[in-house]
C-alpha atoms as a PDB file:
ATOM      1  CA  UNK A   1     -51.747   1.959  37.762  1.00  0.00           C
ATOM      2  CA  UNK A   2     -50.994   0.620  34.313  1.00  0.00           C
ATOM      3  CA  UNK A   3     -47.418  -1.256  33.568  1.00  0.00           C
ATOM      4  CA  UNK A   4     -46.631   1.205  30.232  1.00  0.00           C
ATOM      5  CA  UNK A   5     -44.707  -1.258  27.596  1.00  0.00           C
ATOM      6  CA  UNK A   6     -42.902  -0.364  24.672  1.00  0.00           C
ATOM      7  CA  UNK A   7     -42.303  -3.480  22.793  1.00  0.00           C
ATOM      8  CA  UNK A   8     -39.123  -3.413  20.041  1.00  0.00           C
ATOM      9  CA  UNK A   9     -38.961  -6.146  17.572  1.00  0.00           C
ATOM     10  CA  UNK A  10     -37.796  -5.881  14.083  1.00  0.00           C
ATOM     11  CA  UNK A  11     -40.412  -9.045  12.796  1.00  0.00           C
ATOM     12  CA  UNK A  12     -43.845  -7.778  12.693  1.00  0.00           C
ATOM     13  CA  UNK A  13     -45.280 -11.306  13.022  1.00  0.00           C
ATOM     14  CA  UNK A  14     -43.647 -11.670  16.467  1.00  0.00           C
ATOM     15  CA  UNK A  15     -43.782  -7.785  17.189  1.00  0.00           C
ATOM     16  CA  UNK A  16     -47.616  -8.383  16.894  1.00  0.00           C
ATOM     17  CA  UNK A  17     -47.771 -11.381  18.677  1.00  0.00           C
ATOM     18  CA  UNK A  18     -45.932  -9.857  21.715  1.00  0.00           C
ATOM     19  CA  UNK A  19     -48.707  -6.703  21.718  1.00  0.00           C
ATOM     20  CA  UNK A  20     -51.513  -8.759  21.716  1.00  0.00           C
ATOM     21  CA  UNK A  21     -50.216 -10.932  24.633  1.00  0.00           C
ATOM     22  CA  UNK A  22     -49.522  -7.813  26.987  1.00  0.00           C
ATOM     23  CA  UNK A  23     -52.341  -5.592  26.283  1.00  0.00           C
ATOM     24  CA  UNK A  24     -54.523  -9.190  27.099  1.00  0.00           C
ATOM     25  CA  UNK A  25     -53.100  -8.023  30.239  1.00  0.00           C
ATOM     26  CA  UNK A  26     -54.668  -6.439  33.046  1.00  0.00           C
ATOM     27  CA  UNK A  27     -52.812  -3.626  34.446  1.00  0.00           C
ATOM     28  CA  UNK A  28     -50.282  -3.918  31.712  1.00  0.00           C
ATOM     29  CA  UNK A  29     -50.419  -1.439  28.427  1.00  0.00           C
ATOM     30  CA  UNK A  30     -48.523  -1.550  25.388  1.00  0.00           C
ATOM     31  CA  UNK A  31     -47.445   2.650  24.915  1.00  0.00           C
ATOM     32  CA  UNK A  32     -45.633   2.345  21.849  1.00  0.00           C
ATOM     33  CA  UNK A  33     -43.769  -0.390  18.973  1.00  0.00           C
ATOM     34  CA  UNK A  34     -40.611  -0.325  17.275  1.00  0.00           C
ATOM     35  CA  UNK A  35     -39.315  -2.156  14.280  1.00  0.00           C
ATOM     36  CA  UNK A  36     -35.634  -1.165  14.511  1.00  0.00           C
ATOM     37  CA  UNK A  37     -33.271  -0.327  17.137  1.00  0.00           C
ATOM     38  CA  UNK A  38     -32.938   3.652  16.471  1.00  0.00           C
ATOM     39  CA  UNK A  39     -36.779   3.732  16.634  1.00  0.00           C
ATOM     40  CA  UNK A  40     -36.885   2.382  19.670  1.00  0.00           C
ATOM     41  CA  UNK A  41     -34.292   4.694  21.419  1.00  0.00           C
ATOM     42  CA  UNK A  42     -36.118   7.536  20.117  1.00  0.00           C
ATOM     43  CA  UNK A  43     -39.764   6.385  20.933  1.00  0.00           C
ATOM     44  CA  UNK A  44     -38.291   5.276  24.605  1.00  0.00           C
ATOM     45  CA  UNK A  45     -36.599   8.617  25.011  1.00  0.00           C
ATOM     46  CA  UNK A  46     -40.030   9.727  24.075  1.00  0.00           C
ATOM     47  CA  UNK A  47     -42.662   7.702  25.938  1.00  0.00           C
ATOM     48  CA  UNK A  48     -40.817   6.771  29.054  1.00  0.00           C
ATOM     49  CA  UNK A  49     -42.380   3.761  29.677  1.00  0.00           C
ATOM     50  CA  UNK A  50     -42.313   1.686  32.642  1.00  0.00           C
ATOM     51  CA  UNK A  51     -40.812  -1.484  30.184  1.00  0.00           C
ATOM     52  CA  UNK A  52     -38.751  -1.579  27.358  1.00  0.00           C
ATOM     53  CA  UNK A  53     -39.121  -5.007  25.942  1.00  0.00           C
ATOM     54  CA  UNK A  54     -36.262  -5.280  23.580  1.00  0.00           C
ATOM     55  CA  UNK A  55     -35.657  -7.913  20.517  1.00  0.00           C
ATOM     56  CA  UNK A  56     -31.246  -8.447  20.565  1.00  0.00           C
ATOM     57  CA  UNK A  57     -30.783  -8.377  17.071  1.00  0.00           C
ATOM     58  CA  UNK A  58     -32.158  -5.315  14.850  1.00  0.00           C
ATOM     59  CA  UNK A  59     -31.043  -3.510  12.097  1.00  0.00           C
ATOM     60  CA  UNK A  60     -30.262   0.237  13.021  1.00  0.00           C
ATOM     61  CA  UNK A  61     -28.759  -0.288  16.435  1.00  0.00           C
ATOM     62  CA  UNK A  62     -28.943  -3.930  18.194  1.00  0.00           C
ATOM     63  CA  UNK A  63     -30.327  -4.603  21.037  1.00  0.00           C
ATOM     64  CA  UNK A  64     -27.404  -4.061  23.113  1.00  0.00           C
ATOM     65  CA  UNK A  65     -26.607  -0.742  22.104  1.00  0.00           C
ATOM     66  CA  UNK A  66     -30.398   0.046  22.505  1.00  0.00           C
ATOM     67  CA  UNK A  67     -29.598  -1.145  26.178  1.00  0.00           C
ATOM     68  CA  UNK A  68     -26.964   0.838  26.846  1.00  0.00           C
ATOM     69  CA  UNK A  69     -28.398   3.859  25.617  1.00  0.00           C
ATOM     70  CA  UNK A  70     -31.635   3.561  28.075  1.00  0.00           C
ATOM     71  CA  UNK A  71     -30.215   1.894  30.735  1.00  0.00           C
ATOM     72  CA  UNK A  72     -26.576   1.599  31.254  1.00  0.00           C
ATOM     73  CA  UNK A  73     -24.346   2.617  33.880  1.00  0.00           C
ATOM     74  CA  UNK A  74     -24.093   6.592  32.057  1.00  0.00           C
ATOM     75  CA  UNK A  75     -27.738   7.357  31.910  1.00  0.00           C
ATOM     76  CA  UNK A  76     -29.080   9.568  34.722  1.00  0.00           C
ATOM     77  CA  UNK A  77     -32.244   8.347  34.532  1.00  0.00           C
ATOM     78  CA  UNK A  78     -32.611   4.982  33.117  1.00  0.00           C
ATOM     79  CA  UNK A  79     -35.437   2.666  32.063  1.00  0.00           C
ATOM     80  CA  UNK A  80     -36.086  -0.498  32.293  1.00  0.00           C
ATOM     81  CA  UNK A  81     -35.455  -3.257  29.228  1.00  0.00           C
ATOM     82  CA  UNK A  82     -35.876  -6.802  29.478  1.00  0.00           C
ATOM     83  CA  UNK A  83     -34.267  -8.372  25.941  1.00  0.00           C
ATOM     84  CA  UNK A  84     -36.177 -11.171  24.203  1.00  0.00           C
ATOM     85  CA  UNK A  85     -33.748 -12.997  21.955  1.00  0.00           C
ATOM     86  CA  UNK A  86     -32.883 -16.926  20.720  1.00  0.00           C
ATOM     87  CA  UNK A  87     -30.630 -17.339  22.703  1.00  0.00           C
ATOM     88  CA  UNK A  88     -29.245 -20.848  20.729  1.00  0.00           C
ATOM     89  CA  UNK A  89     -28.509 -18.003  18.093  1.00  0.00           C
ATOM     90  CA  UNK A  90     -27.355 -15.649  20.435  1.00  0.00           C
ATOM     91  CA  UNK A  91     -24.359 -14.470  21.368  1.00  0.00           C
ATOM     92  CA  UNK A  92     -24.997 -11.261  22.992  1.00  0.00           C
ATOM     93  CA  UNK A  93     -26.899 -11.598  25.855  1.00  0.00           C
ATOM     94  CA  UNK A  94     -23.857 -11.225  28.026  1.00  0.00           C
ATOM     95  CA  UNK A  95     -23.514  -7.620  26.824  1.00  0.00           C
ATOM     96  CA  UNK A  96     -26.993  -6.905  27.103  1.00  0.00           C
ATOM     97  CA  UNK A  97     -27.244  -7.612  30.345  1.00  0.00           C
ATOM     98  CA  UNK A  98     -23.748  -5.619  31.506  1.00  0.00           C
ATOM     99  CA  UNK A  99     -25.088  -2.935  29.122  1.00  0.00           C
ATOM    100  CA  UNK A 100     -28.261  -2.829  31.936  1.00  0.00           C
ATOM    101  CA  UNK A 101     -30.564  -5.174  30.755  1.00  0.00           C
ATOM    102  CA  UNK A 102     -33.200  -5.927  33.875  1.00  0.00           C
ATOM    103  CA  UNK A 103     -33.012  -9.414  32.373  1.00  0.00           C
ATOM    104  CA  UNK A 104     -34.043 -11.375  29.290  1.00  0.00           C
ATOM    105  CA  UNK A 105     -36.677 -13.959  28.173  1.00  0.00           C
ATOM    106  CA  UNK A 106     -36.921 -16.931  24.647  1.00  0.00           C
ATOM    107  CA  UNK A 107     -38.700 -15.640  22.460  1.00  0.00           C
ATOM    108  CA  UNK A 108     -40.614 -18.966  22.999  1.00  0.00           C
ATOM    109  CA  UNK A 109     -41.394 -18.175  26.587  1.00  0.00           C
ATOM    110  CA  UNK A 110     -44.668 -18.198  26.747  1.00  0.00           C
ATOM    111  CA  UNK A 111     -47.228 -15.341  27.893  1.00  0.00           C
ATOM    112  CA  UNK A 112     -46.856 -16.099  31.631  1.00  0.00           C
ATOM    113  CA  UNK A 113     -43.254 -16.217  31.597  1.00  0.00           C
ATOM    114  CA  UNK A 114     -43.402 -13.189  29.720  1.00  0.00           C
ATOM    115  CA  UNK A 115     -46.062 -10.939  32.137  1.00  0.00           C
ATOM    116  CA  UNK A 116     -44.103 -12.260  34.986  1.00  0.00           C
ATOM    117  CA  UNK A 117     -41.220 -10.323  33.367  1.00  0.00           C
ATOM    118  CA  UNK A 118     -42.712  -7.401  32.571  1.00  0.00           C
ATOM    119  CA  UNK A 119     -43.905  -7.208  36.462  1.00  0.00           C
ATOM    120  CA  UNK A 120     -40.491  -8.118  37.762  1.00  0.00           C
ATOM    121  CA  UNK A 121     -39.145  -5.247  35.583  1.00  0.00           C
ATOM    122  CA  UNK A 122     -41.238  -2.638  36.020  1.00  0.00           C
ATOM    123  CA  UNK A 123     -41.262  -3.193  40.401  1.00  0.00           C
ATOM    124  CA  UNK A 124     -37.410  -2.549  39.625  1.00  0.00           C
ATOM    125  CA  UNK A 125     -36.649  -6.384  40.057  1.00  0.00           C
ATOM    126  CA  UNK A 126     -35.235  -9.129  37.417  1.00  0.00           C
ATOM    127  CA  UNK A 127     -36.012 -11.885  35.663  1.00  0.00           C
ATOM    128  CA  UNK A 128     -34.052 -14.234  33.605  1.00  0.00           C
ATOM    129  CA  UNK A 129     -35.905 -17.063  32.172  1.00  0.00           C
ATOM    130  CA  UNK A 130     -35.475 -20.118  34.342  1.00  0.00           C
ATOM    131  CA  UNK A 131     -35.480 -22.673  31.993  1.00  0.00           C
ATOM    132  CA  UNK A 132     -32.124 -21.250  30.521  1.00  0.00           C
ATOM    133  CA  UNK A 133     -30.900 -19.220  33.502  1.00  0.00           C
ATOM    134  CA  UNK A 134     -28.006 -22.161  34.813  1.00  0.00           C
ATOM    135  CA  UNK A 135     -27.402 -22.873  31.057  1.00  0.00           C
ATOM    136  CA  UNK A 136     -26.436 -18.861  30.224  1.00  0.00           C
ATOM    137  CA  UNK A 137     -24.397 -17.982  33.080  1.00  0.00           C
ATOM    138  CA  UNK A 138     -22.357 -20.924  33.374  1.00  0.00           C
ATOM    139  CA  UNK A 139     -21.886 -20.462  29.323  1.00  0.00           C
ATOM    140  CA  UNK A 140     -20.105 -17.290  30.332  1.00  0.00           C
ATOM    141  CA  UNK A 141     -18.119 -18.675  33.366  1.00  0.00           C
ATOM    142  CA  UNK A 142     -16.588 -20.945  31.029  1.00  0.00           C
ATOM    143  CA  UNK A 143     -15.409 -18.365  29.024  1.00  0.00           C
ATOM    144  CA  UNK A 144     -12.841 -17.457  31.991  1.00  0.00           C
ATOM    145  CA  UNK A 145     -14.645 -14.492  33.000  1.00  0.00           C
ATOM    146  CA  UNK A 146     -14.549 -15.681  36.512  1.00  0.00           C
ATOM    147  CA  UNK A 147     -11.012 -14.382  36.981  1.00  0.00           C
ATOM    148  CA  UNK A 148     -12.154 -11.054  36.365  1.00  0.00           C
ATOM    149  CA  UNK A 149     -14.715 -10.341  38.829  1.00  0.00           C
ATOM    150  CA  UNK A 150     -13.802  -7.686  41.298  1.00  0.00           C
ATOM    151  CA  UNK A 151     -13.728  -8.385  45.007  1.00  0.00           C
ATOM    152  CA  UNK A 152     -15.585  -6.784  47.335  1.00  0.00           C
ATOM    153  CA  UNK A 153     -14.216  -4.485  50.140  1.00  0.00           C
ATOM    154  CA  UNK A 154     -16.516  -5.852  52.566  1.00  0.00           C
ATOM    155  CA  UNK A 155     -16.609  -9.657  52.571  1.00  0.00           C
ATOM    156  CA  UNK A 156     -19.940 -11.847  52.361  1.00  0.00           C
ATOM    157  CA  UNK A 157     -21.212 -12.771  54.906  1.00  0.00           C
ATOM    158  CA  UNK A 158     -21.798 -16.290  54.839  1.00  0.00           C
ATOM    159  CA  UNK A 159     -25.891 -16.021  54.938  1.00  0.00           C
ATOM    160  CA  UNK A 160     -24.939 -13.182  51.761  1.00  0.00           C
ATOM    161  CA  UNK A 161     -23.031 -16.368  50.052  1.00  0.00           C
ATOM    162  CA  UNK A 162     -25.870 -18.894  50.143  1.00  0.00           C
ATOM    163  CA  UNK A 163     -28.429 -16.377  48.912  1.00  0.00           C
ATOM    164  CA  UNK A 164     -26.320 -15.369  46.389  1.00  0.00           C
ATOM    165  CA  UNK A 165     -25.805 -19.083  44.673  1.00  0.00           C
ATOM    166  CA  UNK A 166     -29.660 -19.307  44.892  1.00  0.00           C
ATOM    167  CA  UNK A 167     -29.939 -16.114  43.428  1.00  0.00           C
ATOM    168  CA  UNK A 168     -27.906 -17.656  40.466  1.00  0.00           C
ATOM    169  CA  UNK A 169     -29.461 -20.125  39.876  1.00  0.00           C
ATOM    170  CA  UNK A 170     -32.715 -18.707  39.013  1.00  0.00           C
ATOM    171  CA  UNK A 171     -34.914 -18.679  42.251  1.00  0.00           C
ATOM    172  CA  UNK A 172     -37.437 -16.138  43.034  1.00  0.00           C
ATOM    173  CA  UNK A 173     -36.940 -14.229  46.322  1.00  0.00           C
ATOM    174  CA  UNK A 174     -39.826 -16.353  47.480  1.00  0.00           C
ATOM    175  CA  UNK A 175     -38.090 -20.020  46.908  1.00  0.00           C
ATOM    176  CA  UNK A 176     -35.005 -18.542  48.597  1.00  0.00           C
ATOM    177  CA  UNK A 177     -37.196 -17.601  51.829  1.00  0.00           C
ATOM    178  CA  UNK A 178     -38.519 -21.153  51.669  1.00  0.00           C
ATOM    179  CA  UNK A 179     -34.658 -23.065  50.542  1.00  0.00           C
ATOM    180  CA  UNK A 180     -32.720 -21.119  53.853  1.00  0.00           C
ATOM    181  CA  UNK A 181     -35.834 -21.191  56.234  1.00  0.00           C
ATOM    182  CA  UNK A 182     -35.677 -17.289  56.829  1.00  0.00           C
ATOM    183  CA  UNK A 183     -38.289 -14.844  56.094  1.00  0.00           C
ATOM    184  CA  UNK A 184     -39.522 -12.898  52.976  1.00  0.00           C
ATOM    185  CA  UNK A 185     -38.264  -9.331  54.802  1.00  0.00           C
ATOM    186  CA  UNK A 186     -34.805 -11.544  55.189  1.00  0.00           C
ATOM    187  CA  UNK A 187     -34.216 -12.418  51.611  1.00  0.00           C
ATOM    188  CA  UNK A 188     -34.667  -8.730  50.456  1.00  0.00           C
ATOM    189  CA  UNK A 189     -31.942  -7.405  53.361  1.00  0.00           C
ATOM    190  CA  UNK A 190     -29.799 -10.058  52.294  1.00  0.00           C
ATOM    191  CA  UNK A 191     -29.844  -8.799  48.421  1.00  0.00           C
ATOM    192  CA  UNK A 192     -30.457  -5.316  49.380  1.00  0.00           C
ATOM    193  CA  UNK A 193     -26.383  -5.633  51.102  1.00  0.00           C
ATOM    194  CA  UNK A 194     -25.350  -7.784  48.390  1.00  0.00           C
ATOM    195  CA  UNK A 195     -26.003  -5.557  45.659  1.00  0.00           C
ATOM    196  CA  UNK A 196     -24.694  -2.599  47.859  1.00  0.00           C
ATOM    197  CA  UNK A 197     -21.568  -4.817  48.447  1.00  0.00           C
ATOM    198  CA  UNK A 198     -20.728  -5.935  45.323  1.00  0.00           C
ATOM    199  CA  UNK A 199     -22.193  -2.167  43.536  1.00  0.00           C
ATOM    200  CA  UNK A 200     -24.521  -3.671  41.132  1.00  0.00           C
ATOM    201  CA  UNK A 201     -28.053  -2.664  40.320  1.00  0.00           C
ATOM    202  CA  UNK A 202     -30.209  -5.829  40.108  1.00  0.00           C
ATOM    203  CA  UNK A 203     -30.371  -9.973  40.994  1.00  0.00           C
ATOM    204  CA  UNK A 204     -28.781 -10.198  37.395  1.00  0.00           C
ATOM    205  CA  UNK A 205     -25.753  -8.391  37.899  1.00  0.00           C
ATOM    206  CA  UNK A 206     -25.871 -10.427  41.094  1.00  0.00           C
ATOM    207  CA  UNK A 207     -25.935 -14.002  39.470  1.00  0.00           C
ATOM    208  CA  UNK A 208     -23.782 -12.475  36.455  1.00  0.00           C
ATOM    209  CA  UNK A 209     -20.975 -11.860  39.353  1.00  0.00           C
ATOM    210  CA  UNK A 210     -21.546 -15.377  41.435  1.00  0.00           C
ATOM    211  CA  UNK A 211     -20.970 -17.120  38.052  1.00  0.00           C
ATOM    212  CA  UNK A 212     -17.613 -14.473  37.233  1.00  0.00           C
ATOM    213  CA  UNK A 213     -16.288 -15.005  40.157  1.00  0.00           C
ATOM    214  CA  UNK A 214     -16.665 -18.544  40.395  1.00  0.00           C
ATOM    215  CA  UNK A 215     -19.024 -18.940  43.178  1.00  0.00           C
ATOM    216  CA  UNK A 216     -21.048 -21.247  41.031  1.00  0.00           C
ATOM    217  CA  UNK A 217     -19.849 -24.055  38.304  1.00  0.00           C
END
């Protein structure tokens, strides 16, 4: 079946520009646009798409808020957003992504980076763009966030440690099998217990939390 997309982005020349590339697309299909954040809450709400591809900064509500409202930790049943932003002109991705966000991409991705998102997503996985994924994260460790991080009751393993360092550092479950010479089936038990451990939803929370709790400089 179809990947159903709603695509949210207050510029028309770049809302456009992100419609053409995804209904170019097999097995992906753009459902719905929004040019400001209440429009796309509504039109979400609405559509339930598979995707929410969010812009970070609209007028109306941002792109956080938009988050929260479709996919954080109150809503029964929430969606999935990925948030497209600038991020040298960003400084909200952080709260995106604790608001729920399944992960975020440049707006200067590129299409493939961009499909490969929109997959990731919509299979209930997470992508965060690799080119900027060490960059972000350890932007927020620096902050001093790392003394926050809860523990968990149940301690890592040590396997659970190494696959959650490659985790944040922007590997696919695939170059994790292949980095601690384990299997496929392996890597997904691993983060299947990690994310139970440590109660977060997705491998962003998960590298969000290695770089909080200082697991990774």
């Amino acid at each position: 079946m179809s990947i159903r997309v709603l695509v949210a982005d207050d510029q028309e020349l770049v809302r456009t520009g992100l419609v053409m590339i995804l209904d170019a697309q097999p097995g992906i299909t753009v459902v719905g646009e929004a040019a400001d954040g209440n429009q796309a809450v509504s039109k979400a709400r609405e559509l339930r798409p598979d995707v929410c591809l969010v812009d970070i900064r609209m007028p109306g509500l941002d792109g956080i808020e938009v988050t929260r409202r479709l996919a954080g930790p109150d809503v029964t049943d929430p969606l999935a957003v990925v948030v497209i932003t600038t991020f040298d002109l960003d400084e909200y991705v952080h709260g995106a992504l604790r608001a729920g966000a399944r992960g975020f991409l440049l707006k200067d991705a590129g299409p493939e980076l961009l499909v490969q998102a929109v997959h990731a997503a919509a299979a209930g996985d997470a992508l965060i763009a690799p080119n900027v994924t060490v960059r972000l994260l350890a932007t927020f460790a620096a902050t001093g966030r790392h003394t926050r991080a809860a523990q968990p009751v149940v301690p890592l393993t040590a396997r659970e440690e190494q696959v959650l360092v490659t985790v944040a550092r922007g590997r696919t479950n695939a170059e994790i099998a292949d980095e601690l010479y384990v299997s496929l089936s392996t890597v997904k038990t691993h983060l299947g217990s990690l994310m139970d451990k440590l109660a977060v939803r997705n491998r962003v929370e998960l590298a969000m939390w290695a770089y909080e709790s200082g697991r990774v400089d």
